[in-house]
PDB file of N, CA and C in Angstrom:
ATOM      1  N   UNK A   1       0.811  -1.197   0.000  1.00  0.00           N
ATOM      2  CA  UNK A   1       0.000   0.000   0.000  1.00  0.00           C
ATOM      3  C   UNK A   1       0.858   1.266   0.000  1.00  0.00           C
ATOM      4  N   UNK A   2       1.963   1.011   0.716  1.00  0.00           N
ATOM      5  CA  UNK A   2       2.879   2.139   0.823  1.00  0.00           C
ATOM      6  C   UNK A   2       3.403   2.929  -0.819  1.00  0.00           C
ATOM      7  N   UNK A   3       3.420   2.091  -1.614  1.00  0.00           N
ATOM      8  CA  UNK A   3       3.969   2.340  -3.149  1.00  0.00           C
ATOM      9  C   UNK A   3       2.129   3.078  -3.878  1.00  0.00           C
ATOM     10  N   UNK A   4       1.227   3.429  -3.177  1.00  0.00           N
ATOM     11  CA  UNK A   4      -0.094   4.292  -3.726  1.00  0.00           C
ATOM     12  C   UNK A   4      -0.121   5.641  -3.480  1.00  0.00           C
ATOM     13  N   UNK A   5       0.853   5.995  -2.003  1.00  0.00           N
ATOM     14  CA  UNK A   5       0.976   7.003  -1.482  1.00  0.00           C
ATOM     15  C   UNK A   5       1.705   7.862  -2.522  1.00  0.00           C
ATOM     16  N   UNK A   6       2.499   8.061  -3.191  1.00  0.00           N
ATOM     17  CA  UNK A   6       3.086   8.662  -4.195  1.00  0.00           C
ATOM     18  C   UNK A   6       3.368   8.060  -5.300  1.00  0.00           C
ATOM     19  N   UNK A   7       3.017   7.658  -6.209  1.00  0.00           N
ATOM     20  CA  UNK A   7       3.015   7.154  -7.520  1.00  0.00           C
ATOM     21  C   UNK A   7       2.293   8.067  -8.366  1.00  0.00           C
ATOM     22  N   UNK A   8       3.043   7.919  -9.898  1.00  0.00           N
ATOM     23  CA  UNK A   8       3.028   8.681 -10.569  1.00  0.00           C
ATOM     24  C   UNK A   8       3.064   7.302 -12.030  1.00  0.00           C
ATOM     25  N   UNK A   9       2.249   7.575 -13.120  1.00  0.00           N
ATOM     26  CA  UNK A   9       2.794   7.213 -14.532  1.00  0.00           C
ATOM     27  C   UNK A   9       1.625   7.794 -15.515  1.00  0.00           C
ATOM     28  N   UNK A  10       2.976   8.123 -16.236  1.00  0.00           N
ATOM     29  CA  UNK A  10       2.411   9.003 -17.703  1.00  0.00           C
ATOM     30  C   UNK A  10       3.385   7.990 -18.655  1.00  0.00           C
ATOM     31  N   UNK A  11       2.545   7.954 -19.596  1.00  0.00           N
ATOM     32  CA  UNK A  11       3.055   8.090 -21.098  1.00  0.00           C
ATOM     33  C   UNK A  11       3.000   9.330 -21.878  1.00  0.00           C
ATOM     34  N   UNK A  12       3.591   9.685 -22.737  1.00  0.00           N
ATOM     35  CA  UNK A  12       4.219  10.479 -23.596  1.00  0.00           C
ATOM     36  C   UNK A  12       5.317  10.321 -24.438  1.00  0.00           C
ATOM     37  N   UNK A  13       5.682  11.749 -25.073  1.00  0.00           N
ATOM     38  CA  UNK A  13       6.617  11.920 -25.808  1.00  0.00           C
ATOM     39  C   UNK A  13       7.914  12.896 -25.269  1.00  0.00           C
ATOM     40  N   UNK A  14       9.061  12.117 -25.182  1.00  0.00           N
ATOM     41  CA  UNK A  14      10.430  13.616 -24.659  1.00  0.00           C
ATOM     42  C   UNK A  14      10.463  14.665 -25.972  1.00  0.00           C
ATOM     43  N   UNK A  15      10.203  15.775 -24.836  1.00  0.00           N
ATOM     44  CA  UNK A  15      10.517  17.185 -25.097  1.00  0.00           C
ATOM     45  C   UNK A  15      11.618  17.454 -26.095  1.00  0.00           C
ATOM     46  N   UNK A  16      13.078  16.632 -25.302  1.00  0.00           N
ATOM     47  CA  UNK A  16      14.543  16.996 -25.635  1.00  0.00           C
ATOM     48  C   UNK A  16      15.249  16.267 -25.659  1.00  0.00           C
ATOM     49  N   UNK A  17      16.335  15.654 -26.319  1.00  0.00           N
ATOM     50  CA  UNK A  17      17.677  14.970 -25.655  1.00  0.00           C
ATOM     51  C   UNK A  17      17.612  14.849 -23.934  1.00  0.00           C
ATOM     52  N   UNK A  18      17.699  14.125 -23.545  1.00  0.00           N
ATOM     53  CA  UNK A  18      18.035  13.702 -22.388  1.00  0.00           C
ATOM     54  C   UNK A  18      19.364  14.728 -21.962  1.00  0.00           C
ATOM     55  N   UNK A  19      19.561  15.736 -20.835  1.00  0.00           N
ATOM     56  CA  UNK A  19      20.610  16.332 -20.489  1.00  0.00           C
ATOM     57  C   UNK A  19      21.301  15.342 -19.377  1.00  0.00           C
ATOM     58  N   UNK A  20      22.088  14.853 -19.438  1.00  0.00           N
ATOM     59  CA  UNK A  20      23.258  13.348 -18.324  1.00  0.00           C
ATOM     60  C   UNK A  20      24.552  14.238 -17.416  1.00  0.00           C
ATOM     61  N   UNK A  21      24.286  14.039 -16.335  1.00  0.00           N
ATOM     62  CA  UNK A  21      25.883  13.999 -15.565  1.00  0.00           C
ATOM     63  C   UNK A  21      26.120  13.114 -14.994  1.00  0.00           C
ATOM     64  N   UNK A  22      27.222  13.285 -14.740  1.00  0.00           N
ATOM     65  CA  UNK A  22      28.098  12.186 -14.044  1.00  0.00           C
ATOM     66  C   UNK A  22      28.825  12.375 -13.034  1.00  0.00           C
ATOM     67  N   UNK A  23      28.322  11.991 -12.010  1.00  0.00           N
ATOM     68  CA  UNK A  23      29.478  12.301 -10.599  1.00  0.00           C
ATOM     69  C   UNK A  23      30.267  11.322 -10.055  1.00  0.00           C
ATOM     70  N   UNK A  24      31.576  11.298  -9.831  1.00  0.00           N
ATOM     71  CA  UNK A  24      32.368  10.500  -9.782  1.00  0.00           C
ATOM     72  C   UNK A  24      32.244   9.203 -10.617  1.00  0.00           C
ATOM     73  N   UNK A  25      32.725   8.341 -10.101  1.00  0.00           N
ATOM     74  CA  UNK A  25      32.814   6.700 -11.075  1.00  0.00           C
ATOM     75  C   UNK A  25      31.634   6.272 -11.464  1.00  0.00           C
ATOM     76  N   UNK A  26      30.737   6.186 -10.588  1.00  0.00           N
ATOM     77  CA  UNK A  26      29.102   5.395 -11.015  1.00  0.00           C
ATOM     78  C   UNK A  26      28.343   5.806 -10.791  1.00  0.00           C
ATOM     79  N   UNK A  27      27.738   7.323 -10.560  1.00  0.00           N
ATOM     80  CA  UNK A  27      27.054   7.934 -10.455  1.00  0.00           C
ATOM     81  C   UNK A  27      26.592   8.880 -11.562  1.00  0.00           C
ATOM     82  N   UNK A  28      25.036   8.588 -12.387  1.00  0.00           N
ATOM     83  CA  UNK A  28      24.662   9.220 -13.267  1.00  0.00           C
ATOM     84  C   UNK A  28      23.049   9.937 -13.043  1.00  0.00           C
ATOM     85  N   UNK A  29      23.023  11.003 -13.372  1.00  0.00           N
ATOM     86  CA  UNK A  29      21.685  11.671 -13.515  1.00  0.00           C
ATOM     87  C   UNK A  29      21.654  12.080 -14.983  1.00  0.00           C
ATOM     88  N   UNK A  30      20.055  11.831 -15.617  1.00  0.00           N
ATOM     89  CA  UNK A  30      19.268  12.714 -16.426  1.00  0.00           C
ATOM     90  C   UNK A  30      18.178  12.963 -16.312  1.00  0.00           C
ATOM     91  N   UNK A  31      17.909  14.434 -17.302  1.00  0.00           N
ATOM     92  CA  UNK A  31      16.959  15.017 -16.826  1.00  0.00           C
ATOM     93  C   UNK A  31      16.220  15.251 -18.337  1.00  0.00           C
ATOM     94  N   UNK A  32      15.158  15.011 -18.203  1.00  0.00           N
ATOM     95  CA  UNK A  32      14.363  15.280 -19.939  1.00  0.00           C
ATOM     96  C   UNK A  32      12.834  15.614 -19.477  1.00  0.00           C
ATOM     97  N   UNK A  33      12.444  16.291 -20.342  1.00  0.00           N
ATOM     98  CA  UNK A  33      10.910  16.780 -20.258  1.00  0.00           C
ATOM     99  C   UNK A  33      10.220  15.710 -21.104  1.00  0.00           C
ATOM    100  N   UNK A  34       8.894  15.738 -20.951  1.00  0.00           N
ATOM    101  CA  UNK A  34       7.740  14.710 -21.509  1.00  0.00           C
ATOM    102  C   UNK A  34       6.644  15.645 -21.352  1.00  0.00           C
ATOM    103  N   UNK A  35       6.099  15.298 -22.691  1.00  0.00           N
ATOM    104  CA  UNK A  35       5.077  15.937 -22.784  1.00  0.00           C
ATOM    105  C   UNK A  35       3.602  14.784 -22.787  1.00  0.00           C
ATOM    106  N   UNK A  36       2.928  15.062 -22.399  1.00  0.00           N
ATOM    107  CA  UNK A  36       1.448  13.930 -21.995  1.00  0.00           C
ATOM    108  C   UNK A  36       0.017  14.783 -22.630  1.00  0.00           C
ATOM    109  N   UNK A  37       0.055  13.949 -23.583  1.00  0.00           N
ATOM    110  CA  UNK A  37      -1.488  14.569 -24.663  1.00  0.00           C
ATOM    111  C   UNK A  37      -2.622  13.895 -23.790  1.00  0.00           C
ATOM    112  N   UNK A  38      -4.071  14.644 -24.002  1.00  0.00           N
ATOM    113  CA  UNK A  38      -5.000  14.228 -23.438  1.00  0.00           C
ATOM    114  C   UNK A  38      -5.917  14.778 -24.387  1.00  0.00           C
ATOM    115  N   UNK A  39      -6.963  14.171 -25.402  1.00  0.00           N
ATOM    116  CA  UNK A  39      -7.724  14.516 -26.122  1.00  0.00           C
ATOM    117  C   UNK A  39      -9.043  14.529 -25.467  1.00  0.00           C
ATOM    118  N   UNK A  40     -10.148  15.346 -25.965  1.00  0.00           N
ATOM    119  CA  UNK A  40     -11.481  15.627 -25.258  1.00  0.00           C
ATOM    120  C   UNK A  40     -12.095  16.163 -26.225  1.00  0.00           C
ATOM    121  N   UNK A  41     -13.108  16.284 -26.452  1.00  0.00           N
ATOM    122  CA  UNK A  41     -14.436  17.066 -27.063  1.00  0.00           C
ATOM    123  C   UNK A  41     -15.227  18.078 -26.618  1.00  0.00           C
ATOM    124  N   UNK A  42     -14.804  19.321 -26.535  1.00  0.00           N
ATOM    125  CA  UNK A  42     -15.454  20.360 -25.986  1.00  0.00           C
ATOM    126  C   UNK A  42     -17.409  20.282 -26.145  1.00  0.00           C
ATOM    127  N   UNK A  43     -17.775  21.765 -26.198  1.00  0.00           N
ATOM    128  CA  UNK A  43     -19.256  21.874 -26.097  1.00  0.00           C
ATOM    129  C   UNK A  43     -19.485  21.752 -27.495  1.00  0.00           C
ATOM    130  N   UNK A  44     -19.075  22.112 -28.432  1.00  0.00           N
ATOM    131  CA  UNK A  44     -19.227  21.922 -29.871  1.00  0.00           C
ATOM    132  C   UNK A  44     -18.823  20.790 -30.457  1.00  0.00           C
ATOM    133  N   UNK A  45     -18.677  19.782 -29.740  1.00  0.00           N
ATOM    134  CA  UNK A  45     -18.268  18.416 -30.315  1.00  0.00           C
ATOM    135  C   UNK A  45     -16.500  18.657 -31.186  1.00  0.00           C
ATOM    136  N   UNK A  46     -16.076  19.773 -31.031  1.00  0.00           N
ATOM    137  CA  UNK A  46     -14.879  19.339 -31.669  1.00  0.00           C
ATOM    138  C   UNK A  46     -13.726  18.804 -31.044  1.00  0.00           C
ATOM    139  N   UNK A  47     -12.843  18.280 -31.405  1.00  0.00           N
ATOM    140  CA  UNK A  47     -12.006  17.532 -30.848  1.00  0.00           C
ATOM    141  C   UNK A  47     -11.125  18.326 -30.173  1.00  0.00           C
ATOM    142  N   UNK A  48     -10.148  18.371 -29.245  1.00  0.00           N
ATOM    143  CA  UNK A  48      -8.986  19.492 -28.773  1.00  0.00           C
ATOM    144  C   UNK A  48      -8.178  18.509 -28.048  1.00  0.00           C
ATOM    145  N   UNK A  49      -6.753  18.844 -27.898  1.00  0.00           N
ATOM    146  CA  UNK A  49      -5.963  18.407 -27.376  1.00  0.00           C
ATOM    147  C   UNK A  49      -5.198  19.279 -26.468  1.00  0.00           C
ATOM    148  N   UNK A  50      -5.138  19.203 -25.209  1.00  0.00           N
ATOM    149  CA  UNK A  50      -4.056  19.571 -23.709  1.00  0.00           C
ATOM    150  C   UNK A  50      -3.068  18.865 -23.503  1.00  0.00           C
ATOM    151  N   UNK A  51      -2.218  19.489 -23.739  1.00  0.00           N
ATOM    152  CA  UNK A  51      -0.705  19.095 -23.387  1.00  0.00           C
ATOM    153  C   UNK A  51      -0.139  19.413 -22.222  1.00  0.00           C
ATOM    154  N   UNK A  52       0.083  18.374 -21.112  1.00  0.00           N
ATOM    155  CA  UNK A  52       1.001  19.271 -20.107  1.00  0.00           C
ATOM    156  C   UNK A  52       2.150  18.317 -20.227  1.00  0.00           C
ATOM    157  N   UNK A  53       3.121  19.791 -19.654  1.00  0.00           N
ATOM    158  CA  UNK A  53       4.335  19.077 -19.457  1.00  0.00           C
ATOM    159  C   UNK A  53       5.225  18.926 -18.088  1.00  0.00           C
ATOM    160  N   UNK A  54       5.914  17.923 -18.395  1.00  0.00           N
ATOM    161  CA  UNK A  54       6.602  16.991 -16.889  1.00  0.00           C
ATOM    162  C   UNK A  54       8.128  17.259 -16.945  1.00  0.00           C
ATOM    163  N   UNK A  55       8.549  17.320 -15.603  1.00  0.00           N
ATOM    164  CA  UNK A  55      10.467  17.297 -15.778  1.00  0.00           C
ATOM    165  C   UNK A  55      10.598  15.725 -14.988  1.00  0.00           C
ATOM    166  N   UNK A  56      11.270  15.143 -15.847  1.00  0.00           N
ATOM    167  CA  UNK A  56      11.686  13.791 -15.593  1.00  0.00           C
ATOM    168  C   UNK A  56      12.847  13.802 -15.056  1.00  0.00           C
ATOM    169  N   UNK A  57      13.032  12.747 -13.641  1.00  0.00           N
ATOM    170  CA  UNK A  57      14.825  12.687 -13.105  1.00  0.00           C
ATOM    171  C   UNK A  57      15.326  11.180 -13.075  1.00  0.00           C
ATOM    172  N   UNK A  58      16.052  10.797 -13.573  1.00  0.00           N
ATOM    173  CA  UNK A  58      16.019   9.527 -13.818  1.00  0.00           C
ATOM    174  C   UNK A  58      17.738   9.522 -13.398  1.00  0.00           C
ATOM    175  N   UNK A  59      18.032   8.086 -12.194  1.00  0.00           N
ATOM    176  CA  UNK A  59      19.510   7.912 -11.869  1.00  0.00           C
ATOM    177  C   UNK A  59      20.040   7.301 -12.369  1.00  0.00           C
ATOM    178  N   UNK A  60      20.973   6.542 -11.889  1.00  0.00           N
ATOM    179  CA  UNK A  60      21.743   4.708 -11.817  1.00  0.00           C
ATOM    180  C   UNK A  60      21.730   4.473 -13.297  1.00  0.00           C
ATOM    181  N   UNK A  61      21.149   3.498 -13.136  1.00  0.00           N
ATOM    182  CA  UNK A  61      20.973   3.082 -14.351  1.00  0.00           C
ATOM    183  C   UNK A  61      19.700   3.425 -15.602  1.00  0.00           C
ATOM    184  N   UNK A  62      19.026   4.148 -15.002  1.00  0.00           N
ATOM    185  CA  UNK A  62      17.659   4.645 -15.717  1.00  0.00           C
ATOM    186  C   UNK A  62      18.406   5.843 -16.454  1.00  0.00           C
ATOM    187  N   UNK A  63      19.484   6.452 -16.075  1.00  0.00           N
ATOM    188  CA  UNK A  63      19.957   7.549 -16.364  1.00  0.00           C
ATOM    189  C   UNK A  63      20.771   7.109 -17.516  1.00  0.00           C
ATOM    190  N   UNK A  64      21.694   5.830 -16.897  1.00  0.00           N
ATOM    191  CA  UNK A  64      23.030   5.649 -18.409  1.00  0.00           C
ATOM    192  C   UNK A  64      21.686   5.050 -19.418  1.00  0.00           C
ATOM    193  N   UNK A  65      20.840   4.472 -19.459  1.00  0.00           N
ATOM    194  CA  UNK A  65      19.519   4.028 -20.159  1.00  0.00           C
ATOM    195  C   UNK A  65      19.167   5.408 -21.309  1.00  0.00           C
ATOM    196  N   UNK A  66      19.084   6.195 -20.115  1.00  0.00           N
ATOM    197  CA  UNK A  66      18.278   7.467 -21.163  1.00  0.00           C
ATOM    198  C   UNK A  66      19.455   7.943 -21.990  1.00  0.00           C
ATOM    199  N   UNK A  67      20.486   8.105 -21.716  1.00  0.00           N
ATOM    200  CA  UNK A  67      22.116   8.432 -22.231  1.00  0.00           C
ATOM    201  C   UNK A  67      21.952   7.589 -23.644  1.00  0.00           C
ATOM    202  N   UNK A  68      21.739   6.443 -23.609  1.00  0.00           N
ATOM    203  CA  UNK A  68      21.984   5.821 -24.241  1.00  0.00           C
ATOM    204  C   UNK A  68      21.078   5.442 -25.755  1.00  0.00           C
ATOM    205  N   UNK A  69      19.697   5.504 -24.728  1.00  0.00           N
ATOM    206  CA  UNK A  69      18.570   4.669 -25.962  1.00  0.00           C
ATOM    207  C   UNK A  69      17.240   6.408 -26.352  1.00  0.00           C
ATOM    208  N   UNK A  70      17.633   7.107 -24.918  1.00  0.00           N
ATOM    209  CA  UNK A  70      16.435   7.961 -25.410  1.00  0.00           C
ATOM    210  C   UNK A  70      16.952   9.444 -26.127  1.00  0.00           C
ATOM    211  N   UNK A  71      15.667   9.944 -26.970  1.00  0.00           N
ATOM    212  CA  UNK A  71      16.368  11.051 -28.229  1.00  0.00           C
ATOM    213  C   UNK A  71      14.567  11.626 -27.557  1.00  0.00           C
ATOM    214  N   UNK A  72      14.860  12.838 -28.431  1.00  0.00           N
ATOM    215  CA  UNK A  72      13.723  13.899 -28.928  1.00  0.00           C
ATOM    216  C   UNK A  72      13.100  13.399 -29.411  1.00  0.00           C
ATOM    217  N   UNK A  73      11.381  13.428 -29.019  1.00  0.00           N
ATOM    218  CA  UNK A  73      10.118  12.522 -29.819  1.00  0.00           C
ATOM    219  C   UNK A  73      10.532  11.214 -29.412  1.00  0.00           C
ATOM    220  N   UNK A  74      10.772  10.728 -28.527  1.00  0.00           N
ATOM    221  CA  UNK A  74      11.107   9.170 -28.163  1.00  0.00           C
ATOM    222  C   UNK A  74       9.683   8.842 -27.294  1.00  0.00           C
ATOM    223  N   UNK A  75       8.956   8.049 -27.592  1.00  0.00           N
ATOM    224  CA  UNK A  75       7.610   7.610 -26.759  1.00  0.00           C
ATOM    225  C   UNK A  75       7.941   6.870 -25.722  1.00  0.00           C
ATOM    226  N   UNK A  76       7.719   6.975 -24.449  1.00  0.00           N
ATOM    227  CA  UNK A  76       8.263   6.439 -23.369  1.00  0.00           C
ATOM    228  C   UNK A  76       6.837   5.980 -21.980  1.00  0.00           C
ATOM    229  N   UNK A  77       6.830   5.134 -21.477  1.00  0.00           N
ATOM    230  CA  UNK A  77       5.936   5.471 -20.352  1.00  0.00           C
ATOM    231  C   UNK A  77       6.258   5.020 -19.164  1.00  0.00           C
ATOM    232  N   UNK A  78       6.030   5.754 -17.863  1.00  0.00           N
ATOM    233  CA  UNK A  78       7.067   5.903 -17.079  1.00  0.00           C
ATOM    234  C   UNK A  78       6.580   5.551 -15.757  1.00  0.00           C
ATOM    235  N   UNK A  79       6.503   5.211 -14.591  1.00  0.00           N
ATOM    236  CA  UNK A  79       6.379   5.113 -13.182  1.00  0.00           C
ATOM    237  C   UNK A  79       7.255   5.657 -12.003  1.00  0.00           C
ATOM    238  N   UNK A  80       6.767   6.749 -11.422  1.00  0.00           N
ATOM    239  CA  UNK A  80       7.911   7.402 -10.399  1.00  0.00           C
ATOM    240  C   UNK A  80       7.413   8.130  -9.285  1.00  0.00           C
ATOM    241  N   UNK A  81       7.932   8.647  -8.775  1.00  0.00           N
ATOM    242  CA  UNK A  81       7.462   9.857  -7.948  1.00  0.00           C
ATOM    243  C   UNK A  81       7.578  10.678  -7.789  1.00  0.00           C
ATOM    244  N   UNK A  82       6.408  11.668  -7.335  1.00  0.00           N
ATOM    245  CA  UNK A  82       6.917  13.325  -7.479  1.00  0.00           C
ATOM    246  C   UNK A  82       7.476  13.666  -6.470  1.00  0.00           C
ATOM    247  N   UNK A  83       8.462  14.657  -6.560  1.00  0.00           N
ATOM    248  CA  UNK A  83       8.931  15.587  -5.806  1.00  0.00           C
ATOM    249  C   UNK A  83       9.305  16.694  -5.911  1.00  0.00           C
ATOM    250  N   UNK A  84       8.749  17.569  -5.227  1.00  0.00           N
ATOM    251  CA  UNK A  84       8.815  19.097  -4.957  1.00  0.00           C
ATOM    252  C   UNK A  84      10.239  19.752  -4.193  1.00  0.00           C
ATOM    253  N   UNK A  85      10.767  20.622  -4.665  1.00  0.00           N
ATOM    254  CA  UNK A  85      12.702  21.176  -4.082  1.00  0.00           C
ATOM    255  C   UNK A  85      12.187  22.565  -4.237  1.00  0.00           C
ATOM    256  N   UNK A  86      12.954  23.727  -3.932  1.00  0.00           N
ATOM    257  CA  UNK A  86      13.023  24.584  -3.708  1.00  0.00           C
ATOM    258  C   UNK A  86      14.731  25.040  -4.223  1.00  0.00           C
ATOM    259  N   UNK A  87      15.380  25.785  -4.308  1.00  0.00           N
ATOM    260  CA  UNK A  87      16.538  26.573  -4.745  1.00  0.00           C
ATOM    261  C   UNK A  87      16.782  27.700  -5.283  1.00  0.00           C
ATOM    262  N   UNK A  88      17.992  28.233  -4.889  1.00  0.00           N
ATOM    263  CA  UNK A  88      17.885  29.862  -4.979  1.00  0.00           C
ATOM    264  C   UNK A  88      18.571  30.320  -6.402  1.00  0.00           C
ATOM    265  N   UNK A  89      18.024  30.883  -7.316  1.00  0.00           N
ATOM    266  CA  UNK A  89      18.733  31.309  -8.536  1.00  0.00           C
ATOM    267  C   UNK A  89      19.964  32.584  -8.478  1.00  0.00           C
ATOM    268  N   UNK A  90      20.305  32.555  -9.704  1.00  0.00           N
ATOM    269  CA  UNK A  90      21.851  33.575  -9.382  1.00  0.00           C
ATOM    270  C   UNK A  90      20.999  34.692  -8.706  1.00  0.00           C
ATOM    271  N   UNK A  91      20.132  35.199  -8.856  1.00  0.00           N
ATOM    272  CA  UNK A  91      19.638  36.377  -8.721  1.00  0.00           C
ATOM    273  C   UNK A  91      19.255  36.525  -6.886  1.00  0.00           C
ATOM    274  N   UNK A  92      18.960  35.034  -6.373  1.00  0.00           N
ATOM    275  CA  UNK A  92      19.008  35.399  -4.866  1.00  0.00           C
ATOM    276  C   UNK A  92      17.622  34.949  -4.948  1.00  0.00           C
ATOM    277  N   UNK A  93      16.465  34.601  -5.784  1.00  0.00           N
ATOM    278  CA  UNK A  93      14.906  34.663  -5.751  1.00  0.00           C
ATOM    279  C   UNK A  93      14.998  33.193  -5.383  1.00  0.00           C
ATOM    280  N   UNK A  94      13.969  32.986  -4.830  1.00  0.00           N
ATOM    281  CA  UNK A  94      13.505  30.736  -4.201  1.00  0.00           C
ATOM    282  C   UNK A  94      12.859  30.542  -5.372  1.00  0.00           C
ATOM    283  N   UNK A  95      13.328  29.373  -6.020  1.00  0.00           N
ATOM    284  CA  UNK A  95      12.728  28.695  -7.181  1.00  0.00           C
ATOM    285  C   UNK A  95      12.059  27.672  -6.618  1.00  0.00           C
ATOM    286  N   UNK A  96      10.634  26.850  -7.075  1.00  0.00           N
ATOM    287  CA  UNK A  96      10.442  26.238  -7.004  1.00  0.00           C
ATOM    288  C   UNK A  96       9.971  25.039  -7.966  1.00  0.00           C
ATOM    289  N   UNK A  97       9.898  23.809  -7.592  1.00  0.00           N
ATOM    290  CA  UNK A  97      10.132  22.765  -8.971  1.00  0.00           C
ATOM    291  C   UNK A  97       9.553  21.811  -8.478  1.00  0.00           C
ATOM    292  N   UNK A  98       8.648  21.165  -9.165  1.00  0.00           N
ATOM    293  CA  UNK A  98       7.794  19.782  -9.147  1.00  0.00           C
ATOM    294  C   UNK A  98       8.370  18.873 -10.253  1.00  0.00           C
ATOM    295  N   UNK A  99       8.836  17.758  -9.899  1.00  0.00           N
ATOM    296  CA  UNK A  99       9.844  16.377 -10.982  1.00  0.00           C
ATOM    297  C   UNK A  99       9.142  15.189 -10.306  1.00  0.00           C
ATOM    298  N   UNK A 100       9.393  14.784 -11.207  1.00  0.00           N
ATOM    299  CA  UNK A 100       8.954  13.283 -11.189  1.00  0.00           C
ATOM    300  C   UNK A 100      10.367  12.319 -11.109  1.00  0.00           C
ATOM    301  N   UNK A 101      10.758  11.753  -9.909  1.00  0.00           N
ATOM    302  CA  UNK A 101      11.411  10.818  -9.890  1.00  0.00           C
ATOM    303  C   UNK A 101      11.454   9.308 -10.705  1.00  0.00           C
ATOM    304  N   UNK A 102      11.702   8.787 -11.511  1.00  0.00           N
ATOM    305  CA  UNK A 102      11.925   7.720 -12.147  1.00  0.00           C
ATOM    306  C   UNK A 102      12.105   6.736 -12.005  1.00  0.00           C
ATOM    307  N   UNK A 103      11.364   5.572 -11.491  1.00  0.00           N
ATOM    308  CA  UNK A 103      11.865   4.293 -10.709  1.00  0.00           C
ATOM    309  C   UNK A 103      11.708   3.034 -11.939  1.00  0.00           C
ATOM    310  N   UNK A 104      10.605   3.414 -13.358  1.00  0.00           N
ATOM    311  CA  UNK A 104      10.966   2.420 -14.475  1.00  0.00           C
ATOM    312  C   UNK A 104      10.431   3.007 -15.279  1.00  0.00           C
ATOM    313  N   UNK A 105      10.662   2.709 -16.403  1.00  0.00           N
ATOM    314  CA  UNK A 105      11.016   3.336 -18.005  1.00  0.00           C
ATOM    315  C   UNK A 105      10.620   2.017 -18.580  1.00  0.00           C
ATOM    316  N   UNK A 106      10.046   2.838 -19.967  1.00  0.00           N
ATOM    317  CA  UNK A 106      10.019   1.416 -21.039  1.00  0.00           C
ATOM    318  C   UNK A 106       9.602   2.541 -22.189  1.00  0.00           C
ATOM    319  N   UNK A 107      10.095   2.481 -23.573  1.00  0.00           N
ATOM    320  CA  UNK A 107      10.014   2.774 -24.842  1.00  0.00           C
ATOM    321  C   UNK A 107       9.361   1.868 -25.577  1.00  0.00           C
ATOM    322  N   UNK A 108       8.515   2.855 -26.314  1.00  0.00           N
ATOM    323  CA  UNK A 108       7.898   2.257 -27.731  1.00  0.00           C
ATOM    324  C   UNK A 108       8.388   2.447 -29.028  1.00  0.00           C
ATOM    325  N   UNK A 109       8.360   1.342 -29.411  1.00  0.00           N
ATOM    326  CA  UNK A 109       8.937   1.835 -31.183  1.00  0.00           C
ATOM    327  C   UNK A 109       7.830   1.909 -32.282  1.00  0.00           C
ATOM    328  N   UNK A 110       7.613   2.849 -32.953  1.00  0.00           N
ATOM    329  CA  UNK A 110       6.798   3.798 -33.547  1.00  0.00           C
ATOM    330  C   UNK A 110       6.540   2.571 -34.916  1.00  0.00           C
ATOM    331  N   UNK A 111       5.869   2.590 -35.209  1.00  0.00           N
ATOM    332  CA  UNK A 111       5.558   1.247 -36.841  1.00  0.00           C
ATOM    333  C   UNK A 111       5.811   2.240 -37.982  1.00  0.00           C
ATOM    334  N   UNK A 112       6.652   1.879 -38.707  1.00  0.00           N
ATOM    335  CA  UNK A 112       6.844   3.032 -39.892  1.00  0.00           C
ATOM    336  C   UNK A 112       6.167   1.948 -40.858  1.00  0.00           C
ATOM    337  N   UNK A 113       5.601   2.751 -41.367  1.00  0.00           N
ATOM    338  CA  UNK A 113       5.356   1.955 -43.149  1.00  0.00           C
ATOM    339  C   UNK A 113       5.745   2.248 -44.085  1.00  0.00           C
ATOM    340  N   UNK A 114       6.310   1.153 -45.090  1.00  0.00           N
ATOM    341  CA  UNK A 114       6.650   1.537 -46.312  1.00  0.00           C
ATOM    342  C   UNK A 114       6.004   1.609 -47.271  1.00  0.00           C
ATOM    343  N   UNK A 115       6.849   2.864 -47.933  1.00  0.00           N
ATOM    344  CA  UNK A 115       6.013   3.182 -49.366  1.00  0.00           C
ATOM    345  C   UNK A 115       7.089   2.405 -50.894  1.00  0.00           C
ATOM    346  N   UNK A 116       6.012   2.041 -51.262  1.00  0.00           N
ATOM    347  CA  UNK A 116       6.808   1.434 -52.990  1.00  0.00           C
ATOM    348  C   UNK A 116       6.999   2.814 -53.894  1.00  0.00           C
TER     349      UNK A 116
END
């Protein structure tokens, strides 16, 4: 029950390249945005689409993963948890930031069809 209290999963599409560091020997972070479509039908029956978007933090090995296999427009769907930080910009102002921690990943590969 403890794993309901904060859970998180979206599917989507990354924003960007995956941005990766590396601290000392085996220590890796990345960080990539995802964007999560949600289609609906307003009062006029037409179709519309809402996009929000997510900052993804992914470590260990989820991180050399994204380094490795994930790009821009990469379809991904994800399970993690949020967390909220606070930090002060050059300017001295408190930033604040809602991320989604990353505990598993999995990619889809898109069906291309060919043309003769």
């Amino acid at each position: 029950m403890n794993t309901l209290k904060n859970s998180v999963r979206l599917t989507g599409f990354l924003g960007n390249d995956p941005e990766v560091r590396k601290f000392g020997e085996n220590k890796s972070l990345a960080r990539v945005s995802i964007a999560v479509n949600e289609r609906f039908k307003n009062h006029q029956g037409e179709w519309l689409t809402d996009t929000q978007w997510h900052h993804l933090v992914l470590w260990g090995k989820h991180a050399v993963f994204a380094e490795k296999s994930l790009r821009k427009g990469s379809e991904v769907a994800i399970e993690g948890k949020l967390i909220n930080r606070s930090y002060m910009d050059k300017d001295g102002d408190t930033k604040y930031v809602t991320e989604i921690v990353v505990n598993e990943i999995h990619t889809f590969q898109r069906k291309t069809t060919l043309s003769e």
